[in-house]
PDB file of N, CA and C in Angstrom:
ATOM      1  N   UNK A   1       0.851  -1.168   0.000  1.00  0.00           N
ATOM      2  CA  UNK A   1       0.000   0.000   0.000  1.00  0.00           C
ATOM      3  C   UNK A   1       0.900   1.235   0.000  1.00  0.00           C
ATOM      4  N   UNK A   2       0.808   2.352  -0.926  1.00  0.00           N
ATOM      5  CA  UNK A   2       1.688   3.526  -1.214  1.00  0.00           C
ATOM      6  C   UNK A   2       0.499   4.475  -0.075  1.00  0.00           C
ATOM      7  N   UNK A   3       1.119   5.775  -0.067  1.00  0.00           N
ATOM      8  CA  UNK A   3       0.477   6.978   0.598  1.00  0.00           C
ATOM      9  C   UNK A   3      -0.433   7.188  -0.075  1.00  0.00           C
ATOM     10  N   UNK A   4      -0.826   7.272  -1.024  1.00  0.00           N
ATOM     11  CA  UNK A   4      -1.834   7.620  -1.939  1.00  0.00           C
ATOM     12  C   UNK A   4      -3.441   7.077  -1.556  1.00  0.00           C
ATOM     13  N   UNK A   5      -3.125   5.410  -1.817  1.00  0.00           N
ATOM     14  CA  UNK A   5      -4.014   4.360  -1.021  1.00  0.00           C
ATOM     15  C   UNK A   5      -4.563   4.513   0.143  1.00  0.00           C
ATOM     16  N   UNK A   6      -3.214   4.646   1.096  1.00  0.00           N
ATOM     17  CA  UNK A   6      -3.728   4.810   2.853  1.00  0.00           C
ATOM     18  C   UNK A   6      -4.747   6.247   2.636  1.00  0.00           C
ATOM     19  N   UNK A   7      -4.072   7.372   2.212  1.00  0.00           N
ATOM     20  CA  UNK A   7      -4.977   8.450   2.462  1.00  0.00           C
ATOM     21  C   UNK A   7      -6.372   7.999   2.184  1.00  0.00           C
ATOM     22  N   UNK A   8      -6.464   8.368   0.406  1.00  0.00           N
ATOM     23  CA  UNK A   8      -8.289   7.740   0.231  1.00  0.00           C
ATOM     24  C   UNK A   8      -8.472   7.087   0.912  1.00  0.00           C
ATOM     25  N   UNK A   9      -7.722   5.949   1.473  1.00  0.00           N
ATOM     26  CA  UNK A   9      -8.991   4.423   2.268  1.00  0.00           C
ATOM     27  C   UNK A   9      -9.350   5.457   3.513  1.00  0.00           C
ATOM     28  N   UNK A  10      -8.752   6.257   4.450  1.00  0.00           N
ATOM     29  CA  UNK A  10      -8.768   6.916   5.612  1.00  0.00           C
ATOM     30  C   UNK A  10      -9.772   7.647   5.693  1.00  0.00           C
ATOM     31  N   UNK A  11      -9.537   8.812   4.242  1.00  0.00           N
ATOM     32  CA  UNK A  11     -10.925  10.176   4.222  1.00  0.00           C
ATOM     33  C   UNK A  11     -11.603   9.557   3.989  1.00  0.00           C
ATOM     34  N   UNK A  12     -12.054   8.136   3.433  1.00  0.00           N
ATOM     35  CA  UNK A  12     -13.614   7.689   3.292  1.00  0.00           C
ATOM     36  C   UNK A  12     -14.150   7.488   4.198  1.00  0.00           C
ATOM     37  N   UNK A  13     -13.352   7.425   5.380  1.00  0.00           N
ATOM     38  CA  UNK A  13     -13.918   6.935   6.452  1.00  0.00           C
ATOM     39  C   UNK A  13     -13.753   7.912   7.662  1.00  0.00           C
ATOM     40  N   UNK A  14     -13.809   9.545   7.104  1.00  0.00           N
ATOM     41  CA  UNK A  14     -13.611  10.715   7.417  1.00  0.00           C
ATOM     42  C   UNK A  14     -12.763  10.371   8.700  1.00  0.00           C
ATOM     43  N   UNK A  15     -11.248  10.067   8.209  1.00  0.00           N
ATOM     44  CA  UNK A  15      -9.993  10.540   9.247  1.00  0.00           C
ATOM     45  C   UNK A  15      -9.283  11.427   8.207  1.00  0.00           C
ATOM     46  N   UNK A  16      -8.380  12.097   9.093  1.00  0.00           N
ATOM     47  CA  UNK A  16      -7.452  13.019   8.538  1.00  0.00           C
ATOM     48  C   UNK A  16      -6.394  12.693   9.219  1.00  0.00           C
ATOM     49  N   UNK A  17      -4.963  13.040   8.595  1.00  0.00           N
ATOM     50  CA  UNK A  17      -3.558  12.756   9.702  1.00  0.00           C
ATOM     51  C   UNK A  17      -3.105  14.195  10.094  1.00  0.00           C
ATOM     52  N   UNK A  18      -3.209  13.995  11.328  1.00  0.00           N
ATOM     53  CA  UNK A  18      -3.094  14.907  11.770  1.00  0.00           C
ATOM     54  C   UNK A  18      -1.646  14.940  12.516  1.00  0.00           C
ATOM     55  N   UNK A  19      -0.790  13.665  12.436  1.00  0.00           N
ATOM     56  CA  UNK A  19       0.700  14.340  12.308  1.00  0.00           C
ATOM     57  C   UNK A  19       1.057  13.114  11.581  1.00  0.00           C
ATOM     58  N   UNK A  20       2.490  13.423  11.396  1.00  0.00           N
ATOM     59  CA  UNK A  20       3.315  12.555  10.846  1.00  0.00           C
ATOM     60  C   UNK A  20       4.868  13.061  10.949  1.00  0.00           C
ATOM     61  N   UNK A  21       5.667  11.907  11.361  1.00  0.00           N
ATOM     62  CA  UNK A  21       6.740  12.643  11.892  1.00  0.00           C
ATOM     63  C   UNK A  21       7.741  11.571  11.666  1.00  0.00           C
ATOM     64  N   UNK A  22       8.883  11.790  11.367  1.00  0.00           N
ATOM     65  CA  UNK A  22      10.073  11.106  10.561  1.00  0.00           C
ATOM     66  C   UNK A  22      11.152  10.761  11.796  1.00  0.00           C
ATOM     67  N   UNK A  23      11.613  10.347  12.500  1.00  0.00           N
ATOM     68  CA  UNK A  23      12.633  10.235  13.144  1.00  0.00           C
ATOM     69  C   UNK A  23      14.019   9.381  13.562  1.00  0.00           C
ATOM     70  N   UNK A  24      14.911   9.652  13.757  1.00  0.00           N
ATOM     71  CA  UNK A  24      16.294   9.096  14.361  1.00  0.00           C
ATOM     72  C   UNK A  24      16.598   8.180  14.955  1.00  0.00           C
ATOM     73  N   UNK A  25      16.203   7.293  15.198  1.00  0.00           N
ATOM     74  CA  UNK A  25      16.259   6.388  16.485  1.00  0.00           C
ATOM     75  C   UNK A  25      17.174   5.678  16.570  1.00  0.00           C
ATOM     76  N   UNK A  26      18.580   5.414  17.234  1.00  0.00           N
ATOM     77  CA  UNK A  26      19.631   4.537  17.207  1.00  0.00           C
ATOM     78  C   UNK A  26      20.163   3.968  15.420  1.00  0.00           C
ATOM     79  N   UNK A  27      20.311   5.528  14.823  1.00  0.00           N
ATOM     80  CA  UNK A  27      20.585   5.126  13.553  1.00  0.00           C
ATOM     81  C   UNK A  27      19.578   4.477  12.532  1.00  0.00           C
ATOM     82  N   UNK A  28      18.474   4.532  12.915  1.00  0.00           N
ATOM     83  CA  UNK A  28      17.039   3.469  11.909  1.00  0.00           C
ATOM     84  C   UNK A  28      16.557   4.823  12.210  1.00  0.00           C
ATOM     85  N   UNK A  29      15.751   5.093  10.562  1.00  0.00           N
ATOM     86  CA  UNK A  29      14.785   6.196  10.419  1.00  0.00           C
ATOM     87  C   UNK A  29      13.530   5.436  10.828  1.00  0.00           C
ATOM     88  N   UNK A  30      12.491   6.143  11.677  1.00  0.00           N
ATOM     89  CA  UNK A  30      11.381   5.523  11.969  1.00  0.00           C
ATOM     90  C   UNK A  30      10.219   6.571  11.633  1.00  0.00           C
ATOM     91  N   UNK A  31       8.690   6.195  11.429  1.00  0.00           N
ATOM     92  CA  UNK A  31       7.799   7.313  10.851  1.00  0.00           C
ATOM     93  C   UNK A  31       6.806   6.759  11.932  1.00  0.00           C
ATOM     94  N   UNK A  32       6.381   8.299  12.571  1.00  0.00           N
ATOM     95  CA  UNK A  32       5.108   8.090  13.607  1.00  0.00           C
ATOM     96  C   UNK A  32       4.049   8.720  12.740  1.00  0.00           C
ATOM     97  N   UNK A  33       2.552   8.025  12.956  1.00  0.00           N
ATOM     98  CA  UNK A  33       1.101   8.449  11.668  1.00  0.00           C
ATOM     99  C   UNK A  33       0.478   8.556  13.136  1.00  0.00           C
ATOM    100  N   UNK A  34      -0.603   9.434  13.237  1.00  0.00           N
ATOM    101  CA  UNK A  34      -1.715   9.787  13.759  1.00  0.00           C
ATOM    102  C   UNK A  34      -3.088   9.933  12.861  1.00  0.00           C
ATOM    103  N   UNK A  35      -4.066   9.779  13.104  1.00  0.00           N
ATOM    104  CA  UNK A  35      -5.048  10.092  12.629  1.00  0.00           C
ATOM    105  C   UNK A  35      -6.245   9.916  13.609  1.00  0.00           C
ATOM    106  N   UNK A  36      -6.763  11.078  13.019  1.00  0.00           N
ATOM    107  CA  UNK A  36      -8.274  11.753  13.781  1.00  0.00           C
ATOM    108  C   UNK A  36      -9.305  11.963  13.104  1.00  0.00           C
ATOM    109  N   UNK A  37     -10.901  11.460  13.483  1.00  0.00           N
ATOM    110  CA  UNK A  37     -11.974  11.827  13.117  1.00  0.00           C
ATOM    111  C   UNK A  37     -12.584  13.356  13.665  1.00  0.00           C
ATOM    112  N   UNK A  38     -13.608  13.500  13.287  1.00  0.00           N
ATOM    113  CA  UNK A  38     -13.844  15.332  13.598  1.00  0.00           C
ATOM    114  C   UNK A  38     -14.571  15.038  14.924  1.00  0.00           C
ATOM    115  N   UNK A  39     -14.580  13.970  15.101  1.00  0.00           N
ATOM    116  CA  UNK A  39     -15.444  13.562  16.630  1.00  0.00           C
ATOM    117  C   UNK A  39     -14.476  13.651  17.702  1.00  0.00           C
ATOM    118  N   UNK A  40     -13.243  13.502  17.148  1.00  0.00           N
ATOM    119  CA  UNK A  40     -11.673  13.560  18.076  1.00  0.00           C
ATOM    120  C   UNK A  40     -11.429  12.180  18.460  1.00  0.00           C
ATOM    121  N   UNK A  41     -12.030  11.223  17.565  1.00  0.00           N
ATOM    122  CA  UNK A  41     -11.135   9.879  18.046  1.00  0.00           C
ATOM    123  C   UNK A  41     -10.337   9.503  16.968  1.00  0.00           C
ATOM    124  N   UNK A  42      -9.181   9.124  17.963  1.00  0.00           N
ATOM    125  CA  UNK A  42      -7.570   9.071  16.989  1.00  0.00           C
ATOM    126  C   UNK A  42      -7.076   7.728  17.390  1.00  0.00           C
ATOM    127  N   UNK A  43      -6.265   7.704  16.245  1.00  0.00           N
ATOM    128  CA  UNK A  43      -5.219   6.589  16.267  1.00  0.00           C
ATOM    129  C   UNK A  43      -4.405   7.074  15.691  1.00  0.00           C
ATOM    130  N   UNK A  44      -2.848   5.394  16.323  1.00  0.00           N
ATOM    131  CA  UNK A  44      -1.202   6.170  15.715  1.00  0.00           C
ATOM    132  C   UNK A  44      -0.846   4.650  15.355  1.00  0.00           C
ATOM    133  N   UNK A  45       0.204   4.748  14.929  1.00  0.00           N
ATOM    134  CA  UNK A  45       0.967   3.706  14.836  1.00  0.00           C
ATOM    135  C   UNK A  45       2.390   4.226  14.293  1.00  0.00           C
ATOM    136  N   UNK A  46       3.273   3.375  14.764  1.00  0.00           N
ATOM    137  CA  UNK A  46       4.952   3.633  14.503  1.00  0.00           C
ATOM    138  C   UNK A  46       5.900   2.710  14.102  1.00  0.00           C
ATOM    139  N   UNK A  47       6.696   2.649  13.222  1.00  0.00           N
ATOM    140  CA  UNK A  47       7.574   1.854  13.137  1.00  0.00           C
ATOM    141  C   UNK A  47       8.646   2.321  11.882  1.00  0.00           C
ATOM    142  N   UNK A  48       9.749   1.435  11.668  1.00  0.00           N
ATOM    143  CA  UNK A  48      10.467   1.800  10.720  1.00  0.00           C
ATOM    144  C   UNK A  48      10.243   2.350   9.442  1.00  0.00           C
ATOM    145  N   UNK A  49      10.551   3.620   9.299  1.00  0.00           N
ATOM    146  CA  UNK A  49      10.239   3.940   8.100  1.00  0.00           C
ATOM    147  C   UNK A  49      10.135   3.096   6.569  1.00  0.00           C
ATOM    148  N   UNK A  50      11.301   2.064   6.824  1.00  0.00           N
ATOM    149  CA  UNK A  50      11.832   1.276   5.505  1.00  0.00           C
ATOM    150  C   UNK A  50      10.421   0.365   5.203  1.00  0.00           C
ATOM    151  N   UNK A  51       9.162   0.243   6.067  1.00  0.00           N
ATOM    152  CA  UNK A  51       8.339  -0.806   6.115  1.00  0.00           C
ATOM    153  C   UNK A  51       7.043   0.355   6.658  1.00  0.00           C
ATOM    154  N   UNK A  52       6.480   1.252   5.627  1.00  0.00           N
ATOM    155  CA  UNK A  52       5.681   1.923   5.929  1.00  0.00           C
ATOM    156  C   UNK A  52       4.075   0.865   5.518  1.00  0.00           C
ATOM    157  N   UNK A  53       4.346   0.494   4.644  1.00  0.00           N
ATOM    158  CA  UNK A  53       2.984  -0.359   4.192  1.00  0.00           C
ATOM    159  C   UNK A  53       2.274  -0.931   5.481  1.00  0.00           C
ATOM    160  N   UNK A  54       2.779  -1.172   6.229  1.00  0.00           N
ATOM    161  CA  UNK A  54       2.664  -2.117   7.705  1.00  0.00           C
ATOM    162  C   UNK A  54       2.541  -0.981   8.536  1.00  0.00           C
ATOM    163  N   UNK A  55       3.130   0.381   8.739  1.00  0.00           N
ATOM    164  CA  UNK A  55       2.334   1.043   9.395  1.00  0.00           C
ATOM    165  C   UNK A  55       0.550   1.815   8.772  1.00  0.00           C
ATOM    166  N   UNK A  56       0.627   2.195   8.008  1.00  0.00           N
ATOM    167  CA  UNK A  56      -0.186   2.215   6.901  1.00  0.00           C
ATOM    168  C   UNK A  56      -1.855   1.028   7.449  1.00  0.00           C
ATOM    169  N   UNK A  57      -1.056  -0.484   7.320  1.00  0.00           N
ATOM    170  CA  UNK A  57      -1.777  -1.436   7.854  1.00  0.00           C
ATOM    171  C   UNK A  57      -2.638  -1.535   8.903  1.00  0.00           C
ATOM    172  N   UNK A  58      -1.878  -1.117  10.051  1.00  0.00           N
ATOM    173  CA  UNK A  58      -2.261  -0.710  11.291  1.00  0.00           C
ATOM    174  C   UNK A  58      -3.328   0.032  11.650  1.00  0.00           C
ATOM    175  N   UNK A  59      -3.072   1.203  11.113  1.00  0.00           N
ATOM    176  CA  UNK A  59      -3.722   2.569  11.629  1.00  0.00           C
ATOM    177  C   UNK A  59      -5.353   1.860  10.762  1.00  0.00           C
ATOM    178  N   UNK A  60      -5.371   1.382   9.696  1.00  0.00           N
ATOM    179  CA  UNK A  60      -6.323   0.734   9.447  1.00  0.00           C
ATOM    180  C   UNK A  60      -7.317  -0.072   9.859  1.00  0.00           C
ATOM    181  N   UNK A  61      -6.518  -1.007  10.411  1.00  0.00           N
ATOM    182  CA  UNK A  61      -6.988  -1.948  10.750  1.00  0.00           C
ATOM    183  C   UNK A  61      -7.633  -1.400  11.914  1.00  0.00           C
ATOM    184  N   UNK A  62      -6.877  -0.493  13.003  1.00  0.00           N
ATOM    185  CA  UNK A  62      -6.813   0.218  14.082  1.00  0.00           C
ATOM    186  C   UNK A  62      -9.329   0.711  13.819  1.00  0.00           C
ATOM    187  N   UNK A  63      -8.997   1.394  12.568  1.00  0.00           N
ATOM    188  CA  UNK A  63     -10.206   2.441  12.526  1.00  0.00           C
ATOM    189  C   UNK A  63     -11.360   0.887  11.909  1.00  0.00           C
ATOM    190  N   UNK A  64     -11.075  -0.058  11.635  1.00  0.00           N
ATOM    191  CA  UNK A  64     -12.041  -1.154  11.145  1.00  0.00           C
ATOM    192  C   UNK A  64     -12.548  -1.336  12.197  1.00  0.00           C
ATOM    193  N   UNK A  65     -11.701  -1.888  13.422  1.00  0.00           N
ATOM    194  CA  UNK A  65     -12.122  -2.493  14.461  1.00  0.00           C
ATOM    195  C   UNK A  65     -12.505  -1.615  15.748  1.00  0.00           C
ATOM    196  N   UNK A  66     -12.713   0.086  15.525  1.00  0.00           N
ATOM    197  CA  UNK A  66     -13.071   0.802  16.335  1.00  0.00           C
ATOM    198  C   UNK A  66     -14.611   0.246  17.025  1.00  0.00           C
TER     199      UNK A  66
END
């Protein structure tokens, strides 16, 4: 799944990301995703940047099983 994918599948299901953040961690780039409905319930998920599809996955799966 590219960024493109995650977004549309997300706004259909009116979330927005409301951060996203790239970081350093013991030499491994890692990417933190948030996302929020306008009701204010959120989800995140984190992990190595090199394997975003799988965070991507998450935050999904995260809003299926709300």
């Amino acid at each position: 799944m590219n960024f493109i994918e995650f977004h549309n599948h997300i706004h259909k299901r009116d979330f927005l990301i409301v951060c996203l953040n790239d970081y350093k961690l013991e030499g491994e780039y890692h990417t933190f995703i948030a996302v929020q409905d306008k009701q204010g319930h959120g989800f995140h998920a984190e992990g190595k940047s090199d394997n975003l599809s799988q965070i991507y996955k998450e935050i999904i799966a995260k809003i299926e099983n709300q």
